[in-house]
C-alpha atoms as a PDB file:
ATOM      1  CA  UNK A   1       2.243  43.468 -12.802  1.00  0.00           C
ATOM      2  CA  UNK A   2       4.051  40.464 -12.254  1.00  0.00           C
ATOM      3  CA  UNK A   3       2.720  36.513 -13.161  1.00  0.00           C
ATOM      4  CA  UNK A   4       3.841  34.170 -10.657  1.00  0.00           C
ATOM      5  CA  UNK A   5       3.503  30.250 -12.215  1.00  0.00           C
ATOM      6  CA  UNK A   6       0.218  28.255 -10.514  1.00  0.00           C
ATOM      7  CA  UNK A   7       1.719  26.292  -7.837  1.00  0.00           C
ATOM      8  CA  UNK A   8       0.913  22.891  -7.509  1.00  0.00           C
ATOM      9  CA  UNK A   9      -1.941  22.062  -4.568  1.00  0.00           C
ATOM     10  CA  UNK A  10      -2.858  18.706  -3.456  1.00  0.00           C
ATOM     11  CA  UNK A  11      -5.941  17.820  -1.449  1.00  0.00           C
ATOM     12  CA  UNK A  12      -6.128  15.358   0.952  1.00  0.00           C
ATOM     13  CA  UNK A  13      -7.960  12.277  -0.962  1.00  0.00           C
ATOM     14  CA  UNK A  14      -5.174  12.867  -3.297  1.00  0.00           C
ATOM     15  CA  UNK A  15      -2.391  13.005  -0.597  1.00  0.00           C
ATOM     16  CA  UNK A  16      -3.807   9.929   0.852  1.00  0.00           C
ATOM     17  CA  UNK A  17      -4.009   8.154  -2.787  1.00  0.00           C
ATOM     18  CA  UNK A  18      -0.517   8.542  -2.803  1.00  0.00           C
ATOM     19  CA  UNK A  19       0.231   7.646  -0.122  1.00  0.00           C
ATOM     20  CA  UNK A  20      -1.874   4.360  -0.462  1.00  0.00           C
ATOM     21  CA  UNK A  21      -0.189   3.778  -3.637  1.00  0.00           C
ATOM     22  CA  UNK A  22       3.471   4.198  -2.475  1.00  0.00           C
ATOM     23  CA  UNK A  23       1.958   1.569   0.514  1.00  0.00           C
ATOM     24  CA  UNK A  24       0.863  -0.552  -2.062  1.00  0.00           C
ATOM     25  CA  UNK A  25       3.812  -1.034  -4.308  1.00  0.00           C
ATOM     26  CA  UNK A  26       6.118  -2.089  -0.969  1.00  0.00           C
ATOM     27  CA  UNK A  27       3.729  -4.516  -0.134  1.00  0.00           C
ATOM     28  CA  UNK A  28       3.908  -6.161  -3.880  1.00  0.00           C
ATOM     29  CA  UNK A  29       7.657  -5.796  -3.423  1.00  0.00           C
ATOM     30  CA  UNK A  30       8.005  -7.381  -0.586  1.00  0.00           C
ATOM     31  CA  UNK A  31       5.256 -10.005  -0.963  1.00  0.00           C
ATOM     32  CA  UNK A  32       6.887 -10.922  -4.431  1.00  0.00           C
ATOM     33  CA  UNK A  33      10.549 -11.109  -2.227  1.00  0.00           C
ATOM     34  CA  UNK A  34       8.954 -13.534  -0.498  1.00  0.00           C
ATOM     35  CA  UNK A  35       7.859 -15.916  -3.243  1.00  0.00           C
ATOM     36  CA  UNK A  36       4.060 -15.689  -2.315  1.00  0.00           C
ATOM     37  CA  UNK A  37       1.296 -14.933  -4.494  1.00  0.00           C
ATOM     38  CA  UNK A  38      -2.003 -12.619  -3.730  1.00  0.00           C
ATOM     39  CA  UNK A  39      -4.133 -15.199  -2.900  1.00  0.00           C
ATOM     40  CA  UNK A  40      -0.652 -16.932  -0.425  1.00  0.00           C
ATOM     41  CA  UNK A  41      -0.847 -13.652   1.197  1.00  0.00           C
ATOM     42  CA  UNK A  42      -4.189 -13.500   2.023  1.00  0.00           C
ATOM     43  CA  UNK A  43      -4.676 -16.743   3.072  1.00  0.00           C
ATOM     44  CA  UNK A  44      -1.642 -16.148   5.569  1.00  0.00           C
ATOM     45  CA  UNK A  45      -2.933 -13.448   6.800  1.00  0.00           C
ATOM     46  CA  UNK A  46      -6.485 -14.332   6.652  1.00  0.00           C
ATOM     47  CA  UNK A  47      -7.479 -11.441   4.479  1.00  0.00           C
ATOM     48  CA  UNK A  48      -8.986 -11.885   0.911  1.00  0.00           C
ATOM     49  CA  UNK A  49      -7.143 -11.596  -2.318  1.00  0.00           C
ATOM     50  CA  UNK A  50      -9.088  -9.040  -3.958  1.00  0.00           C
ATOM     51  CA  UNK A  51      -8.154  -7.135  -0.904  1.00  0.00           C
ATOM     52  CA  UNK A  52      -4.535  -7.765  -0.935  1.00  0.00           C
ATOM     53  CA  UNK A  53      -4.598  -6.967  -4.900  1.00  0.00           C
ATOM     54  CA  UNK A  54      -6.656  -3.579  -4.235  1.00  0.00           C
ATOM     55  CA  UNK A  55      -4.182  -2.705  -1.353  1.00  0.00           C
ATOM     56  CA  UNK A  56      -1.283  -3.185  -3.548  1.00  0.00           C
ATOM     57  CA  UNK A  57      -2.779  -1.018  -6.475  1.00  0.00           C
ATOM     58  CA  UNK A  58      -3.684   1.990  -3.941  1.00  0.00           C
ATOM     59  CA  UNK A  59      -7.416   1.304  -4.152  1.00  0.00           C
ATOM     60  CA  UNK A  60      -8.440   0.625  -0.528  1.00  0.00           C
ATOM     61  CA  UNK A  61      -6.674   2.165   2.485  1.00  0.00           C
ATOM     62  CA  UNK A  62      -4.338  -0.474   4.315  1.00  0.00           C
ATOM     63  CA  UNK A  63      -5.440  -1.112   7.947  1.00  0.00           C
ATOM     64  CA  UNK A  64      -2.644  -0.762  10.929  1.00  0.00           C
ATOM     65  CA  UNK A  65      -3.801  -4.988  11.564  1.00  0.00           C
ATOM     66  CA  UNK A  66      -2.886  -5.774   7.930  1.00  0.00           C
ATOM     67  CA  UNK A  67       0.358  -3.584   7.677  1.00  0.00           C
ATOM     68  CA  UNK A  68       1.778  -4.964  11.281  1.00  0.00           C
ATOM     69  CA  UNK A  69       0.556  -8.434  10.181  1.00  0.00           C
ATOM     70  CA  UNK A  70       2.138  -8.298   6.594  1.00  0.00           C
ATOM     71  CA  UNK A  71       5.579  -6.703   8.205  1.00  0.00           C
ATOM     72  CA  UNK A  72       5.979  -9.667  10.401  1.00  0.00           C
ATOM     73  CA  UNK A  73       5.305 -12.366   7.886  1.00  0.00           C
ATOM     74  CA  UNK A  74       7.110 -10.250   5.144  1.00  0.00           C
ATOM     75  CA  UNK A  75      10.238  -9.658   7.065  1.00  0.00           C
ATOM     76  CA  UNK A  76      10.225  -5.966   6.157  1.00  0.00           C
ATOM     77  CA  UNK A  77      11.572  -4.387   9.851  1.00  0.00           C
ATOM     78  CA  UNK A  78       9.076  -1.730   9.874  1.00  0.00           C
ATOM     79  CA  UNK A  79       6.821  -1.017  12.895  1.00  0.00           C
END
Protein backbone atom coordinates (compact mmCIF):
# COMPACT_ATOMS: atom_id res chain seq x y z
CA UNK A 1 0.00 0.00 0.00
CA UNK A 2 1.31 3.10 -1.13
CA UNK A 3 0.24 6.97 0.31
CA UNK A 4 0.20 9.38 -2.38
CA UNK A 5 0.30 13.27 -0.71
CA UNK A 6 -3.48 15.09 -0.98
CA UNK A 7 -3.21 17.14 -3.98
CA UNK A 8 -4.25 20.49 -3.90
CA UNK A 9 -8.05 21.18 -5.51
CA UNK A 10 -9.48 24.48 -6.10
CA UNK A 11 -13.13 25.21 -6.76
CA UNK A 12 -14.35 27.66 -8.85
CA UNK A 13 -15.45 30.64 -6.31
CA UNK A 14 -11.96 30.19 -5.23
CA UNK A 15 -10.42 30.21 -8.79
CA UNK A 16 -12.43 33.21 -9.52
CA UNK A 17 -11.31 34.96 -6.04
CA UNK A 18 -8.06 34.76 -7.37
CA UNK A 19 -8.44 35.70 -10.11
CA UNK A 20 -10.41 38.87 -8.91
CA UNK A 21 -7.67 39.53 -6.61
CA UNK A 22 -4.72 39.31 -9.09
CA UNK A 23 -7.38 41.86 -11.21
CA UNK A 24 -7.51 43.92 -8.36
CA UNK A 25 -3.95 44.55 -7.41
CA UNK A 26 -3.16 45.74 -11.35
CA UNK A 27 -5.80 48.03 -11.15
CA UNK A 28 -4.28 49.67 -7.72
CA UNK A 29 -0.98 49.51 -9.58
CA UNK A 30 -1.82 51.12 -12.30
CA UNK A 31 -4.34 53.59 -10.84
CA UNK A 32 -1.55 54.59 -8.23
CA UNK A 33 0.98 54.98 -11.67
CA UNK A 34 -1.27 57.32 -12.60
CA UNK A 35 -1.35 59.63 -9.59
CA UNK A 36 -5.20 59.20 -9.00
CA UNK A 37 -6.88 58.29 -5.95
CA UNK A 38 -10.10 55.81 -5.45
CA UNK A 39 -12.51 58.27 -5.34
CA UNK A 40 -10.33 60.20 -8.91
CA UNK A 41 -10.97 56.92 -10.42
CA UNK A 42 -14.36 56.59 -9.90
CA UNK A 43 -15.37 59.80 -10.61
CA UNK A 44 -13.50 59.38 -14.09
CA UNK A 45 -15.03 56.62 -14.80
CA UNK A 46 -18.29 57.31 -13.28
CA UNK A 47 -18.24 54.36 -10.96
CA UNK A 48 -18.28 54.71 -7.08
CA UNK A 49 -15.33 54.51 -4.81
CA UNK A 50 -16.38 51.85 -2.61
CA UNK A 51 -16.59 50.01 -5.83
CA UNK A 52 -13.27 50.83 -7.17
CA UNK A 53 -11.77 50.02 -3.51
CA UNK A 54 -13.76 46.53 -3.41
CA UNK A 55 -12.54 45.80 -7.04
CA UNK A 56 -9.05 46.43 -6.11
CA UNK A 57 -9.20 44.17 -2.88
CA UNK A 58 -10.86 41.13 -4.95
CA UNK A 59 -14.26 41.61 -3.31
CA UNK A 60 -16.62 42.25 -6.25
CA UNK A 61 -16.07 40.81 -9.75
CA UNK A 62 -14.75 43.58 -12.27
CA UNK A 63 -17.18 44.17 -15.19
CA UNK A 64 -15.73 43.98 -19.02
CA UNK A 65 -17.24 48.14 -19.07
CA UNK A 66 -15.05 48.96 -16.04
CA UNK A 67 -11.85 46.95 -17.10
CA UNK A 68 -11.99 48.41 -20.94
CA UNK A 69 -12.86 51.81 -19.37
CA UNK A 70 -10.02 51.75 -16.67
CA UNK A 71 -7.39 50.34 -19.51
CA UNK A 72 -8.00 53.33 -21.62
CA UNK A 73 -7.79 55.98 -18.98
CA UNK A 74 -4.98 53.96 -17.18
CA UNK A 75 -2.80 53.54 -20.17
CA UNK A 76 -2.28 49.85 -19.41
CA UNK A 77 -2.38 48.36 -23.37
CA UNK A 78 -4.56 45.57 -22.50
CA UNK A 79 -7.76 44.75 -24.45
Amino acid sequence: MTMTEPQETYDDGEQAGDLNRAIGKQVKVLRERAGLTQKELGDRLGYSEDLVSSLERGRRTPQREFLEAADELLDAGGC
